[in-house]
PDB file of N, CA and C in Angstrom:
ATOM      1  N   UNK A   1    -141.123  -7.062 -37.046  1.00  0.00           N
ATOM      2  CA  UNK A   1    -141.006  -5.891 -37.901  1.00  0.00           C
ATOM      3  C   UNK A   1    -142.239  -5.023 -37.679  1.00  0.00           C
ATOM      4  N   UNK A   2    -141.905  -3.716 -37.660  1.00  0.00           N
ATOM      5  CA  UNK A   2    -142.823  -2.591 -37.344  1.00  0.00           C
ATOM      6  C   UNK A   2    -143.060  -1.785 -38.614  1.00  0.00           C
ATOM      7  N   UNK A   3    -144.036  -0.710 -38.953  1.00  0.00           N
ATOM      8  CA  UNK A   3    -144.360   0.085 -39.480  1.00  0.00           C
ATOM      9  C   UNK A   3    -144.785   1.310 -39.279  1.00  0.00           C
ATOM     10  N   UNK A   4    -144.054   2.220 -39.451  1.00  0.00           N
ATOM     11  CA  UNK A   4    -144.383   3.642 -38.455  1.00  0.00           C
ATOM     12  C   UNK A   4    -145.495   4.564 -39.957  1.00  0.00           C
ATOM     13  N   UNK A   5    -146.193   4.762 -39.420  1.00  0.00           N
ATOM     14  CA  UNK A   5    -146.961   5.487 -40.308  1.00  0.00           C
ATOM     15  C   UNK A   5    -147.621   6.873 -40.094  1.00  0.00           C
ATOM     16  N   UNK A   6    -147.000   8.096 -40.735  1.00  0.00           N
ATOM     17  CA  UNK A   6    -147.740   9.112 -40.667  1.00  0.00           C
ATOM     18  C   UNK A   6    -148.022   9.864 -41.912  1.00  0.00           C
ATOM     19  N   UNK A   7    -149.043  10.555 -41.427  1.00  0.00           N
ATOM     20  CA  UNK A   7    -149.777  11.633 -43.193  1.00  0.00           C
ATOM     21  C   UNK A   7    -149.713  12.593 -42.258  1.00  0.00           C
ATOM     22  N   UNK A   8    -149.036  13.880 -42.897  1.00  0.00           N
ATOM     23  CA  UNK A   8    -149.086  15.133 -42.305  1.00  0.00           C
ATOM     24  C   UNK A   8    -149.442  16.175 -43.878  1.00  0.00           C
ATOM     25  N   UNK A   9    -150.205  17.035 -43.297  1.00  0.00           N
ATOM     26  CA  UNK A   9    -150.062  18.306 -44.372  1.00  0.00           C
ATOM     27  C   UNK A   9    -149.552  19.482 -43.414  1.00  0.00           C
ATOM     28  N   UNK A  10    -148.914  20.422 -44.852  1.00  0.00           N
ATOM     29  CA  UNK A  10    -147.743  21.215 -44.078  1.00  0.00           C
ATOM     30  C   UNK A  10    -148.676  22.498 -44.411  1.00  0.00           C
ATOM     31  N   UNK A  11    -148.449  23.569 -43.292  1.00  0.00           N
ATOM     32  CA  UNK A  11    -148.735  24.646 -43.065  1.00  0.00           C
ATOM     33  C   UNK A  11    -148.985  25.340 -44.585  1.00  0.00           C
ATOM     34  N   UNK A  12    -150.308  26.371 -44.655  1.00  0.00           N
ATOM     35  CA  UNK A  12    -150.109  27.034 -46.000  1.00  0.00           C
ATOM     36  C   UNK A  12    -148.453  27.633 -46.127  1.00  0.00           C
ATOM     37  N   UNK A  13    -147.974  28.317 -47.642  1.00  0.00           N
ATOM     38  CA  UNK A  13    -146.609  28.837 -47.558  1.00  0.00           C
ATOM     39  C   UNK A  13    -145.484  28.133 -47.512  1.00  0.00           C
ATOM     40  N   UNK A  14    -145.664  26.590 -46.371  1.00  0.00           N
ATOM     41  CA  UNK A  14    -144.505  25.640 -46.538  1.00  0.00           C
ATOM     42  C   UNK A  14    -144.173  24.872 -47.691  1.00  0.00           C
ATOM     43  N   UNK A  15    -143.045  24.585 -47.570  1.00  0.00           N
ATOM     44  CA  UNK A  15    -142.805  23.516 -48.885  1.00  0.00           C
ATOM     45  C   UNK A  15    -142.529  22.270 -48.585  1.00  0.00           C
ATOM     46  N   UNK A  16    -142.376  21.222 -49.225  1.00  0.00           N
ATOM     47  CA  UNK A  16    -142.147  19.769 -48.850  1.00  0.00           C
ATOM     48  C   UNK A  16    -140.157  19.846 -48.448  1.00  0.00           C
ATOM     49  N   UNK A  17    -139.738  20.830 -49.182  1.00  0.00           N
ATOM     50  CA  UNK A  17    -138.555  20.916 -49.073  1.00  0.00           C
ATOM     51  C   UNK A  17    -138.098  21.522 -47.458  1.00  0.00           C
ATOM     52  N   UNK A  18    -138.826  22.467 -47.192  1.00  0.00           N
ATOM     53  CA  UNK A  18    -138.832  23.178 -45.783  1.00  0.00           C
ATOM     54  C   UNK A  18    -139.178  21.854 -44.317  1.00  0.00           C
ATOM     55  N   UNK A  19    -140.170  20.841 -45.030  1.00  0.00           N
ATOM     56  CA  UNK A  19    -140.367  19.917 -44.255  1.00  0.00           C
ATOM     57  C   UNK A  19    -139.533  18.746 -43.730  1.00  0.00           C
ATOM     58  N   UNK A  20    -139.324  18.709 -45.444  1.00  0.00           N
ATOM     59  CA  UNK A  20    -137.742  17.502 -45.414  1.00  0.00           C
ATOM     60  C   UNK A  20    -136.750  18.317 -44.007  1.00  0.00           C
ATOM     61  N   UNK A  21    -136.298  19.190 -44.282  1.00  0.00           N
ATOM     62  CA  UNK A  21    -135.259  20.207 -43.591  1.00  0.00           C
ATOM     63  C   UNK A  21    -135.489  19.728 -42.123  1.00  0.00           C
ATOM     64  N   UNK A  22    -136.793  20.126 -42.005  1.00  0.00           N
ATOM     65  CA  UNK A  22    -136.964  20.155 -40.285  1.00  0.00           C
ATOM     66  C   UNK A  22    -137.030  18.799 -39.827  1.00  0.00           C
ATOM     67  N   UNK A  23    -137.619  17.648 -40.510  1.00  0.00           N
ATOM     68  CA  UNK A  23    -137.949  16.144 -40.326  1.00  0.00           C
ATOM     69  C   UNK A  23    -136.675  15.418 -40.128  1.00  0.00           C
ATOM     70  N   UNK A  24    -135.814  15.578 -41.229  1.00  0.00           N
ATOM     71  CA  UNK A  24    -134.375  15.296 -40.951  1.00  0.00           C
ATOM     72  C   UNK A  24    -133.872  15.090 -39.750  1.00  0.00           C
ATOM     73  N   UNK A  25    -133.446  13.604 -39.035  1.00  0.00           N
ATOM     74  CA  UNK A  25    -132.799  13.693 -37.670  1.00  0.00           C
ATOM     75  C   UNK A  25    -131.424  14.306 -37.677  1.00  0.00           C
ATOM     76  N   UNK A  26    -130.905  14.431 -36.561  1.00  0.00           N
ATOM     77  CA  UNK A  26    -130.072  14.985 -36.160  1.00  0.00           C
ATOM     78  C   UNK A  26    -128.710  13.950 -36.186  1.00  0.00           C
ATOM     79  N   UNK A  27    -129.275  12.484 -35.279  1.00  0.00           N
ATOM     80  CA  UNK A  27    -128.724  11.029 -35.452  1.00  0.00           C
ATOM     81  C   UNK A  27    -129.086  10.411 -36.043  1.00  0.00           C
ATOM     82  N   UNK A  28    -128.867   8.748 -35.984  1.00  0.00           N
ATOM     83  CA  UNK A  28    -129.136   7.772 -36.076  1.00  0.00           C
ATOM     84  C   UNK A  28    -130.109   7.121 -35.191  1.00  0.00           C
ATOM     85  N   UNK A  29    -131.246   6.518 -35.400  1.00  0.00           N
ATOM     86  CA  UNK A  29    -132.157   5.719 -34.526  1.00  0.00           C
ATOM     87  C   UNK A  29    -131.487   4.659 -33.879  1.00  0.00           C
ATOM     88  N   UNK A  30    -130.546   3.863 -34.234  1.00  0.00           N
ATOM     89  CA  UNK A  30    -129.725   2.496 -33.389  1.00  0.00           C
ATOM     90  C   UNK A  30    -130.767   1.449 -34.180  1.00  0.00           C
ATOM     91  N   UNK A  31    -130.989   1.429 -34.846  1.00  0.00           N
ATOM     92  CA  UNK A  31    -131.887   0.441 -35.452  1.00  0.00           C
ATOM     93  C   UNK A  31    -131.969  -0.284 -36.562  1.00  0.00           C
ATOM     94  N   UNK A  32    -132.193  -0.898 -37.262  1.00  0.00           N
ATOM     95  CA  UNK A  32    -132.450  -1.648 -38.982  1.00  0.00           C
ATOM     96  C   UNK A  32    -134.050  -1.740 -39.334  1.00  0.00           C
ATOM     97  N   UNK A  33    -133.679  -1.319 -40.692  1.00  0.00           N
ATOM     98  CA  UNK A  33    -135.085  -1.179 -41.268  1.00  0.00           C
ATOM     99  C   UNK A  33    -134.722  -0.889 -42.505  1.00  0.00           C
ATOM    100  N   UNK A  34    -135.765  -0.082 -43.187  1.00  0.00           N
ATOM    101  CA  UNK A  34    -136.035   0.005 -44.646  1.00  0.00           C
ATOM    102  C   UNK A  34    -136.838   1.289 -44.466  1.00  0.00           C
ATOM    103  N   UNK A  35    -136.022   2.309 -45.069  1.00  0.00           N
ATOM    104  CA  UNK A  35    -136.907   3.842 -44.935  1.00  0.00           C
ATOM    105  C   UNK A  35    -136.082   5.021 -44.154  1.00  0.00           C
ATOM    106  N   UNK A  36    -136.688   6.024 -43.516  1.00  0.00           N
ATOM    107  CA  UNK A  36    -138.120   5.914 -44.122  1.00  0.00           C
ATOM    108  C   UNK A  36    -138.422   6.630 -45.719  1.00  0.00           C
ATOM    109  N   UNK A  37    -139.431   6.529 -46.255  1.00  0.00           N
ATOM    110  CA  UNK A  37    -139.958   6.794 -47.400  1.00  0.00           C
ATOM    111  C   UNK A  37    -140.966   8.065 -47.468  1.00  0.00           C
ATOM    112  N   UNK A  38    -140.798   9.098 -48.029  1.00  0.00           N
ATOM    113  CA  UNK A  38    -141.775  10.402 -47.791  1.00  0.00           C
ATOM    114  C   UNK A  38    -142.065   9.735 -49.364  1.00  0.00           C
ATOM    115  N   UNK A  39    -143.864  10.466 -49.414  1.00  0.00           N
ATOM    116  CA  UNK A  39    -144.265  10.703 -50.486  1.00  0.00           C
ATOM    117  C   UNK A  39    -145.214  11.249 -50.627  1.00  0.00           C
ATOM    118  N   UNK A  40    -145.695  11.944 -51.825  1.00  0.00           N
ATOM    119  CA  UNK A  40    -146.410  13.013 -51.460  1.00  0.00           C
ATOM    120  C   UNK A  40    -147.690  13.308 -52.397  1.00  0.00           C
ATOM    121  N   UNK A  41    -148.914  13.539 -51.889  1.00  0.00           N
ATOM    122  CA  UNK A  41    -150.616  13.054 -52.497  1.00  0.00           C
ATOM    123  C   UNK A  41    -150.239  13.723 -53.652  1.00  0.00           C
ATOM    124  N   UNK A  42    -151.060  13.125 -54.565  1.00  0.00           N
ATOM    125  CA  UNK A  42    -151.274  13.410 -56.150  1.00  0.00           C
ATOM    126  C   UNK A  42    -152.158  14.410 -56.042  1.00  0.00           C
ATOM    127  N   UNK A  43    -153.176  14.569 -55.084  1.00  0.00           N
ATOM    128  CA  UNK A  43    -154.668  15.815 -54.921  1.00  0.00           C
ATOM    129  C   UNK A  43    -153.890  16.622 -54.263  1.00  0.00           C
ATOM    130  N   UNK A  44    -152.895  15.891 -53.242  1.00  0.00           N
ATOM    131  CA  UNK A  44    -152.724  17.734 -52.426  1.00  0.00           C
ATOM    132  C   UNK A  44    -151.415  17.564 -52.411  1.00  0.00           C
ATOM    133  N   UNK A  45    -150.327  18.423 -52.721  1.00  0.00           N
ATOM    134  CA  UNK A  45    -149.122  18.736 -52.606  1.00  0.00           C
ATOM    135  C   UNK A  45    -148.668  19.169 -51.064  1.00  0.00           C
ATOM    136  N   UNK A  46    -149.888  19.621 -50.266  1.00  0.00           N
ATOM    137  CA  UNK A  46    -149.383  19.828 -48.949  1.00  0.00           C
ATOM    138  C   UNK A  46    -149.470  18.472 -48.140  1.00  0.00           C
ATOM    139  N   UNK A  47    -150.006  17.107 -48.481  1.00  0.00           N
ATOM    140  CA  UNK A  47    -150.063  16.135 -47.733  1.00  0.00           C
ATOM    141  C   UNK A  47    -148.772  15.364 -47.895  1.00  0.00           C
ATOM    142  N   UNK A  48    -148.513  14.944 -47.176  1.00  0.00           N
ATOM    143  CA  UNK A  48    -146.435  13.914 -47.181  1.00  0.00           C
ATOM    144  C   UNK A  48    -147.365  12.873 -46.067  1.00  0.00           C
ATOM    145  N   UNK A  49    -146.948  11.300 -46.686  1.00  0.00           N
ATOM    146  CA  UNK A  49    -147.312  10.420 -45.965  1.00  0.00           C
ATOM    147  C   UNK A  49    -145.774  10.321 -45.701  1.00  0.00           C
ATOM    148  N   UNK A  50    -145.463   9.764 -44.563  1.00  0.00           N
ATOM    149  CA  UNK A  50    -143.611   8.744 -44.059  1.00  0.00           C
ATOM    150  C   UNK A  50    -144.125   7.448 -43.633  1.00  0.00           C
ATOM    151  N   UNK A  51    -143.634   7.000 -44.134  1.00  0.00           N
ATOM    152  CA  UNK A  51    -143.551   5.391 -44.003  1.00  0.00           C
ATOM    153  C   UNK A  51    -142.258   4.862 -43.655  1.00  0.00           C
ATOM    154  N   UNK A  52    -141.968   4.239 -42.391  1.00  0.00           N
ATOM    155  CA  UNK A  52    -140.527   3.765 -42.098  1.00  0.00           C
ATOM    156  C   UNK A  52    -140.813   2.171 -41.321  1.00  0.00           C
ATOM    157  N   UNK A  53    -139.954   1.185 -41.937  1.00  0.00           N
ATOM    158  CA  UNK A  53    -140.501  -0.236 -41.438  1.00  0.00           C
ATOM    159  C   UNK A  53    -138.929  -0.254 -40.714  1.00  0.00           C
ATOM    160  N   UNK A  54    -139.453  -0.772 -39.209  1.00  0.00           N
ATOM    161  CA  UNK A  54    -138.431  -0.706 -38.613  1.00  0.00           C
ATOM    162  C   UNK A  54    -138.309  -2.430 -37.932  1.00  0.00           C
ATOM    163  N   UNK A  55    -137.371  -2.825 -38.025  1.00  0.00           N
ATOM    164  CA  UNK A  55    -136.433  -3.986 -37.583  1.00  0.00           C
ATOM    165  C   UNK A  55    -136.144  -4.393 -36.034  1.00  0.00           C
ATOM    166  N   UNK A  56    -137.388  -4.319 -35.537  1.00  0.00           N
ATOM    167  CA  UNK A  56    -137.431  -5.141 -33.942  1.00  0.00           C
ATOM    168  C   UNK A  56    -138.458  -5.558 -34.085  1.00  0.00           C
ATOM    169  N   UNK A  57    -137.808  -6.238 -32.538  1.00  0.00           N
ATOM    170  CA  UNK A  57    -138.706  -7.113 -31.830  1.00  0.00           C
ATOM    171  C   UNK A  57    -140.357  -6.688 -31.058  1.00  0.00           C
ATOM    172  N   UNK A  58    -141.005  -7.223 -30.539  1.00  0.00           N
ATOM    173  CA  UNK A  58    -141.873  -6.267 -30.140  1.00  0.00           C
ATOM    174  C   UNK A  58    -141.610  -6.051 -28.543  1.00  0.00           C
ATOM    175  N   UNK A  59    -140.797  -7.227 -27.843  1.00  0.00           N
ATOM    176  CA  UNK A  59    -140.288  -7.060 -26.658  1.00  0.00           C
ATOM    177  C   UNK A  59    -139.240  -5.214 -26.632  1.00  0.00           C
ATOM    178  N   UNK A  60    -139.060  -5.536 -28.171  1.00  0.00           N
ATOM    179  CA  UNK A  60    -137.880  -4.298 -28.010  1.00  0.00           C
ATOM    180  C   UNK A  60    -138.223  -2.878 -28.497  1.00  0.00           C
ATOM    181  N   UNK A  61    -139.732  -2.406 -28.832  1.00  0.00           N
ATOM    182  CA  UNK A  61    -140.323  -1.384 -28.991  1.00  0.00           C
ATOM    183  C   UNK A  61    -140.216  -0.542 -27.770  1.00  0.00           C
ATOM    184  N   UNK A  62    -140.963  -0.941 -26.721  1.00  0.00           N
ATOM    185  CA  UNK A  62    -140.982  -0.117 -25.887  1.00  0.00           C
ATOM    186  C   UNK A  62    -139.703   0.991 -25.081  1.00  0.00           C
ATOM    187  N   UNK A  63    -138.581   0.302 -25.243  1.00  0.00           N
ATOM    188  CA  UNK A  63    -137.233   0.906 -24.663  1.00  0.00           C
ATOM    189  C   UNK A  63    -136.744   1.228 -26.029  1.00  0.00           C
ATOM    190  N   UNK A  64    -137.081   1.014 -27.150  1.00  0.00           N
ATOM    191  CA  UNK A  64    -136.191   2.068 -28.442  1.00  0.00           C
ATOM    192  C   UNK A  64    -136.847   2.912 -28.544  1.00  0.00           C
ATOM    193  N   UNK A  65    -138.428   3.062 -27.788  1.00  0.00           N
ATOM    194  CA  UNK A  65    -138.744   4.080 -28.014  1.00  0.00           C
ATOM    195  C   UNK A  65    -138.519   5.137 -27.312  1.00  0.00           C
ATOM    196  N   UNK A  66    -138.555   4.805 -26.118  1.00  0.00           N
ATOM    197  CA  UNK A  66    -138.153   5.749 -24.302  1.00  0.00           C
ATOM    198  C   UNK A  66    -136.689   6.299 -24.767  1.00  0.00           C
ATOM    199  N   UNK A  67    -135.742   4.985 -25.791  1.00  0.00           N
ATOM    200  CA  UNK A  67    -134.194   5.576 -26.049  1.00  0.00           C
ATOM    201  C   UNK A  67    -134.523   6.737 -26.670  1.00  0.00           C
ATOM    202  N   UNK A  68    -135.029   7.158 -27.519  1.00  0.00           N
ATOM    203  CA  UNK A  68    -134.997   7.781 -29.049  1.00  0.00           C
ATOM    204  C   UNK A  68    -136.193   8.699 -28.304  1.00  0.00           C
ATOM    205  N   UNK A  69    -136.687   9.330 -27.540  1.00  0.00           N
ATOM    206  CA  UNK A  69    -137.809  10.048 -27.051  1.00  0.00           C
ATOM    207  C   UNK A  69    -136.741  11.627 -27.255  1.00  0.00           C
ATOM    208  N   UNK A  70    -136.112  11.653 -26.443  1.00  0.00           N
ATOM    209  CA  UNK A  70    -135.551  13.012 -26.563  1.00  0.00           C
ATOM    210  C   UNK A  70    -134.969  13.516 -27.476  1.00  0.00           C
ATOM    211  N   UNK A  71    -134.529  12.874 -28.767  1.00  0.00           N
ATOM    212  CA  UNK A  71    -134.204  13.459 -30.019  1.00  0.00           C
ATOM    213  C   UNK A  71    -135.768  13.649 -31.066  1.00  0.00           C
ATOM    214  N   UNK A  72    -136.471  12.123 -30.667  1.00  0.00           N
ATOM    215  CA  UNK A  72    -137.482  13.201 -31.398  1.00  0.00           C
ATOM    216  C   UNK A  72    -138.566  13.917 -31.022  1.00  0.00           C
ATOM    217  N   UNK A  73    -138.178  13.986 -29.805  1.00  0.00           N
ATOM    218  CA  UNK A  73    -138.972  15.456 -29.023  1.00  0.00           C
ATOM    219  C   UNK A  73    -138.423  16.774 -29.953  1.00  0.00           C
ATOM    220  N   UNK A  74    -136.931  16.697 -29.906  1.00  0.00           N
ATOM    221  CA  UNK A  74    -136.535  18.247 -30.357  1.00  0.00           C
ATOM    222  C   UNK A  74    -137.012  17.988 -32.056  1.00  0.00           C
ATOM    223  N   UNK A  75    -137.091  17.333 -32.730  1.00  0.00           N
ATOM    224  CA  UNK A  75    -137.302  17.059 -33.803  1.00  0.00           C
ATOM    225  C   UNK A  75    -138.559  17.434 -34.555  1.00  0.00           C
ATOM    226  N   UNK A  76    -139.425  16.977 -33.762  1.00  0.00           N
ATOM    227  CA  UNK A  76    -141.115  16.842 -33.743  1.00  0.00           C
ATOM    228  C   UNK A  76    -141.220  18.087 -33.051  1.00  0.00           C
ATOM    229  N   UNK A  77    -140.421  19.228 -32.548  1.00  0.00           N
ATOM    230  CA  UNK A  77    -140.793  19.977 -32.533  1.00  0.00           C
ATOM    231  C   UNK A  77    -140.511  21.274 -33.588  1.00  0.00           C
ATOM    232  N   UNK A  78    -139.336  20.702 -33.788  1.00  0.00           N
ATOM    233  CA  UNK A  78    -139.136  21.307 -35.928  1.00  0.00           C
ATOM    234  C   UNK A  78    -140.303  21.352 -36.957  1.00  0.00           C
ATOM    235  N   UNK A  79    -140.332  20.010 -36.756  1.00  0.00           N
ATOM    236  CA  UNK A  79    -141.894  19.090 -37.551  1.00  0.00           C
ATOM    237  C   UNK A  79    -142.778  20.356 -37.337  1.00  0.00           C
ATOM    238  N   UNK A  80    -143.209  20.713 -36.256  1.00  0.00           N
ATOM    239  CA  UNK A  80    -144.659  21.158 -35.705  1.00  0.00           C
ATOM    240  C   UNK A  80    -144.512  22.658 -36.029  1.00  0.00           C
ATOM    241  N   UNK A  81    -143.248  22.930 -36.605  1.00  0.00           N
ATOM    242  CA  UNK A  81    -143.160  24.523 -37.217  1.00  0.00           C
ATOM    243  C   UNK A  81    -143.773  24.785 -38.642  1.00  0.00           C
ATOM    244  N   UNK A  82    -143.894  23.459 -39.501  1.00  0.00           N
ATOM    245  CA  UNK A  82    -144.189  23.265 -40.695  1.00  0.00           C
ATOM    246  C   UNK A  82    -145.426  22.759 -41.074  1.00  0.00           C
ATOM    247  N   UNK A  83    -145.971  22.218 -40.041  1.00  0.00           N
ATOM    248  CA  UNK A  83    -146.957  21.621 -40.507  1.00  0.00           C
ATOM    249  C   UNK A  83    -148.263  22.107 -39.797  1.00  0.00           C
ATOM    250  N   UNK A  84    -149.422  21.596 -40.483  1.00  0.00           N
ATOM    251  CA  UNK A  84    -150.418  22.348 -40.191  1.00  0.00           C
ATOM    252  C   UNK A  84    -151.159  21.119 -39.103  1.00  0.00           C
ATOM    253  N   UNK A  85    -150.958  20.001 -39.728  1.00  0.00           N
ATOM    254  CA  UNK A  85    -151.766  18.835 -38.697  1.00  0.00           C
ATOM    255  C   UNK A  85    -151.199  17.433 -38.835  1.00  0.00           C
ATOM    256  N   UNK A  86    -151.764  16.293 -38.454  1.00  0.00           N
ATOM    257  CA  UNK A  86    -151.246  15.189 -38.446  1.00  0.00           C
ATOM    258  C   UNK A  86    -152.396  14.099 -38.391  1.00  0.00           C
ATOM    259  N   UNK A  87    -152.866  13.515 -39.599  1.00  0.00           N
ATOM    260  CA  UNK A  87    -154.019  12.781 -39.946  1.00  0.00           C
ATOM    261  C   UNK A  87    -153.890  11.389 -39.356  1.00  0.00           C
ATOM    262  N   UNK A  88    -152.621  10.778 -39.447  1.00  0.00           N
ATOM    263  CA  UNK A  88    -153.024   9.759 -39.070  1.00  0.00           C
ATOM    264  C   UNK A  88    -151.037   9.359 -38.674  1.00  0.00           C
ATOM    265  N   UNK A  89    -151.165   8.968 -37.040  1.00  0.00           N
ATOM    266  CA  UNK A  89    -149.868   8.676 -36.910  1.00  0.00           C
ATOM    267  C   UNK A  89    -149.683   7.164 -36.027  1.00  0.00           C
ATOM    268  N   UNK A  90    -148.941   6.307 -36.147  1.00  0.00           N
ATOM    269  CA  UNK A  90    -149.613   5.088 -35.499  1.00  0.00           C
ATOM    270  C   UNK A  90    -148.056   4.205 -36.011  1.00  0.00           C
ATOM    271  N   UNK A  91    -147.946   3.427 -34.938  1.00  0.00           N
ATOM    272  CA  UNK A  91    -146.977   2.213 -35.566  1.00  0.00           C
ATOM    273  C   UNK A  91    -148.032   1.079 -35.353  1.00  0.00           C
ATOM    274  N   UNK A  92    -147.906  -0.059 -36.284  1.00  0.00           N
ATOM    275  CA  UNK A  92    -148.330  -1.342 -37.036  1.00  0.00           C
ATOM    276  C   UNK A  92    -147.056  -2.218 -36.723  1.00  0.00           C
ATOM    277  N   UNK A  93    -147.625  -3.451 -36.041  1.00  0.00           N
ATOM    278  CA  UNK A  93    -147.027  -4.763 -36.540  1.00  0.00           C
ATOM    279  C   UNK A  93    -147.362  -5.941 -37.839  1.00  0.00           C
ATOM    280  N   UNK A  94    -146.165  -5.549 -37.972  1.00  0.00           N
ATOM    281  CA  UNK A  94    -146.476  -5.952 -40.149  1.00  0.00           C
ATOM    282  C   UNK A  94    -147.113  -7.688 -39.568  1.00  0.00           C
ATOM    283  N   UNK A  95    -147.758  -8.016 -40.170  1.00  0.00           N
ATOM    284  CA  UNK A  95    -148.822  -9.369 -40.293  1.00  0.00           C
ATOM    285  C   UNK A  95    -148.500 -10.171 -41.416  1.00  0.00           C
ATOM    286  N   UNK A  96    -148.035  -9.627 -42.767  1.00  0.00           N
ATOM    287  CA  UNK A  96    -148.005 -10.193 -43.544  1.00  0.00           C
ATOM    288  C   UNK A  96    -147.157  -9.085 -44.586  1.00  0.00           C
ATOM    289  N   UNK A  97    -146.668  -9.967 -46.007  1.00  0.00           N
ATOM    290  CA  UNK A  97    -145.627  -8.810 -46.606  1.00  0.00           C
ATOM    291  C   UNK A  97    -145.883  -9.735 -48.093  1.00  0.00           C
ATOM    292  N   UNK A  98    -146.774  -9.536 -49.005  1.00  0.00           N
ATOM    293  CA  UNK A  98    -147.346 -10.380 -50.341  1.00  0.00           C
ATOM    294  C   UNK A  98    -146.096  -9.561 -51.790  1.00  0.00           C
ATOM    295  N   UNK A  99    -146.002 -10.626 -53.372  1.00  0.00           N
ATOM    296  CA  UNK A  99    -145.708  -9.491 -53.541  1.00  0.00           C
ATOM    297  C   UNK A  99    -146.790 -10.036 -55.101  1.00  0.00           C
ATOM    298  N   UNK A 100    -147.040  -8.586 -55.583  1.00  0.00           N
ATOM    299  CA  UNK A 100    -148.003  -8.982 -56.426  1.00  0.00           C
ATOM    300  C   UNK A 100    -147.477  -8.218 -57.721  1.00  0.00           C
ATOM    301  N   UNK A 101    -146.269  -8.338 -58.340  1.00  0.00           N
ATOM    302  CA  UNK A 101    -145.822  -8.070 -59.233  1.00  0.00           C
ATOM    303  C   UNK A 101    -145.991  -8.847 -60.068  1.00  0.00           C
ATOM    304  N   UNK A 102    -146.085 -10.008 -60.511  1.00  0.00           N
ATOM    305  CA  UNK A 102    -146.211 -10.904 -61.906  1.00  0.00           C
ATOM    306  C   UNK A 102    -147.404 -12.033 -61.188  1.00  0.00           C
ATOM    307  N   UNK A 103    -148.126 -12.788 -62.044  1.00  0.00           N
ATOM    308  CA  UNK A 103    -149.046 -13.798 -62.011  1.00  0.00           C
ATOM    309  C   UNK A 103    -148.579 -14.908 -61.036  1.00  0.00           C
ATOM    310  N   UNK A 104    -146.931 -15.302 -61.356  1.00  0.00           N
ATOM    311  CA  UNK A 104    -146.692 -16.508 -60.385  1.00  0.00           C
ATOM    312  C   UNK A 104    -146.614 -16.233 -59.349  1.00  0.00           C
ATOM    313  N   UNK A 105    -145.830 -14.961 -59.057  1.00  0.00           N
ATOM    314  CA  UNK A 105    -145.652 -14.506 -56.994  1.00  0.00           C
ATOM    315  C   UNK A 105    -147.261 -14.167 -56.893  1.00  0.00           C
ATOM    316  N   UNK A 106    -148.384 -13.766 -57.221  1.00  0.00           N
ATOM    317  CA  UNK A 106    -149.688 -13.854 -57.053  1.00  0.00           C
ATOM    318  C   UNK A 106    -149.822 -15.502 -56.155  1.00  0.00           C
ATOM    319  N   UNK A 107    -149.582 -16.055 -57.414  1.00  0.00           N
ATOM    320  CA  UNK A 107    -150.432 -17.686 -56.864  1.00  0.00           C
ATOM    321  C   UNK A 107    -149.429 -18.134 -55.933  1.00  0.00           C
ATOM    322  N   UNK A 108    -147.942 -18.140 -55.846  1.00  0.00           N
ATOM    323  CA  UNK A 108    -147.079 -18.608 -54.792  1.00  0.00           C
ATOM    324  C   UNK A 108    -147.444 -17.941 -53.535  1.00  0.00           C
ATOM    325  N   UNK A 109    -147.492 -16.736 -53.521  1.00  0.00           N
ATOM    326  CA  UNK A 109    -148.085 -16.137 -52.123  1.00  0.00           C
ATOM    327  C   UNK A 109    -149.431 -16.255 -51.999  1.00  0.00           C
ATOM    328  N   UNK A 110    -150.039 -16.875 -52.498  1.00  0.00           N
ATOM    329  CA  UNK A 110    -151.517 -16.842 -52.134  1.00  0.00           C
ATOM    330  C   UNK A 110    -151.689 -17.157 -50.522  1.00  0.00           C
ATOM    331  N   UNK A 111    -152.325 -17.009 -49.735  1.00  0.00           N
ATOM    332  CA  UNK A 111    -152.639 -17.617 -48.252  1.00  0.00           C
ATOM    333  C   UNK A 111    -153.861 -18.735 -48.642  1.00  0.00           C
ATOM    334  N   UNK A 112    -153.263 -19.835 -47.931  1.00  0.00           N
ATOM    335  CA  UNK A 112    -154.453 -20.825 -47.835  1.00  0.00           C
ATOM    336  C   UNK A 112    -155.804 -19.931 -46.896  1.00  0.00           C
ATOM    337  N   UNK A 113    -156.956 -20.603 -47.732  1.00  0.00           N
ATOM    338  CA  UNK A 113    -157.747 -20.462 -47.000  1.00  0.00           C
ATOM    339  C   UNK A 113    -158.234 -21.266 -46.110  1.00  0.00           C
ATOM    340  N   UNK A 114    -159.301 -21.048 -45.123  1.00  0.00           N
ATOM    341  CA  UNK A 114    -159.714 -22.242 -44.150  1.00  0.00           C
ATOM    342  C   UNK A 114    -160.976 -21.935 -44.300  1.00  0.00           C
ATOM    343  N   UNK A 115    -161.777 -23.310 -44.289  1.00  0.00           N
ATOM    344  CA  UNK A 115    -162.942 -23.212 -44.528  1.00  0.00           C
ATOM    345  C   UNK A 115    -163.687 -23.674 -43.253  1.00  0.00           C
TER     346      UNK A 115
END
């Protein structure tokens, strides 16, 4: 499992709505996951982080990505009408996934330590 991660702020004048518009694919990726998820800074209304956890292998990154290059070429170039920059863009291989909602999933997920 992967994690695609970007923070963009959008051009003065744009809206998050104008962004949604252009970000929007055209298809389907061919893929399984969870996302992606826009959300948007409490300090700045022009910052939108996307977060999309995507469902391969890592043998199988490299050719979904070469697949999927020319849609979001035209895409990312929508993107780049709206936005002013791109702070931080990067995919992650998830390591670990905790959940820390109540006291017991705390101590059940705890990771042993090694001393």
């Amino acid at each position: 499992m992967f994690v695609s991660v970007l923070v963009r702020r959008l051009k003065p004048g744009k809206t998050y709505e104008d962004f949604v518009d252009a970000w929007y694919p055209d298809k389907g990726f061919g893929f399984g996951g969870r996302g992606p998820i826009l959300a948007r800074s409490l300090e700045d209304d022009r910052e939108i982080l996307a977060i999309g956890f995507m469902d391969l292998r890592r043998d199988e990154l490299p050719a979904t990505m070469e697949r999927i290059a020319a849609q979001e070429s035209v895409r990312h170039d929508r993107i780049d009408e709206v936005i002013e920059s791109t702070a931080l863009r990067g995919i992650y291989e998830v390591a670990h996934e905790f959940d820390f909602s109540t006291d017991e999933t705390v101590a059940r997920g705890r990771p042993a330590r090694e001393r």
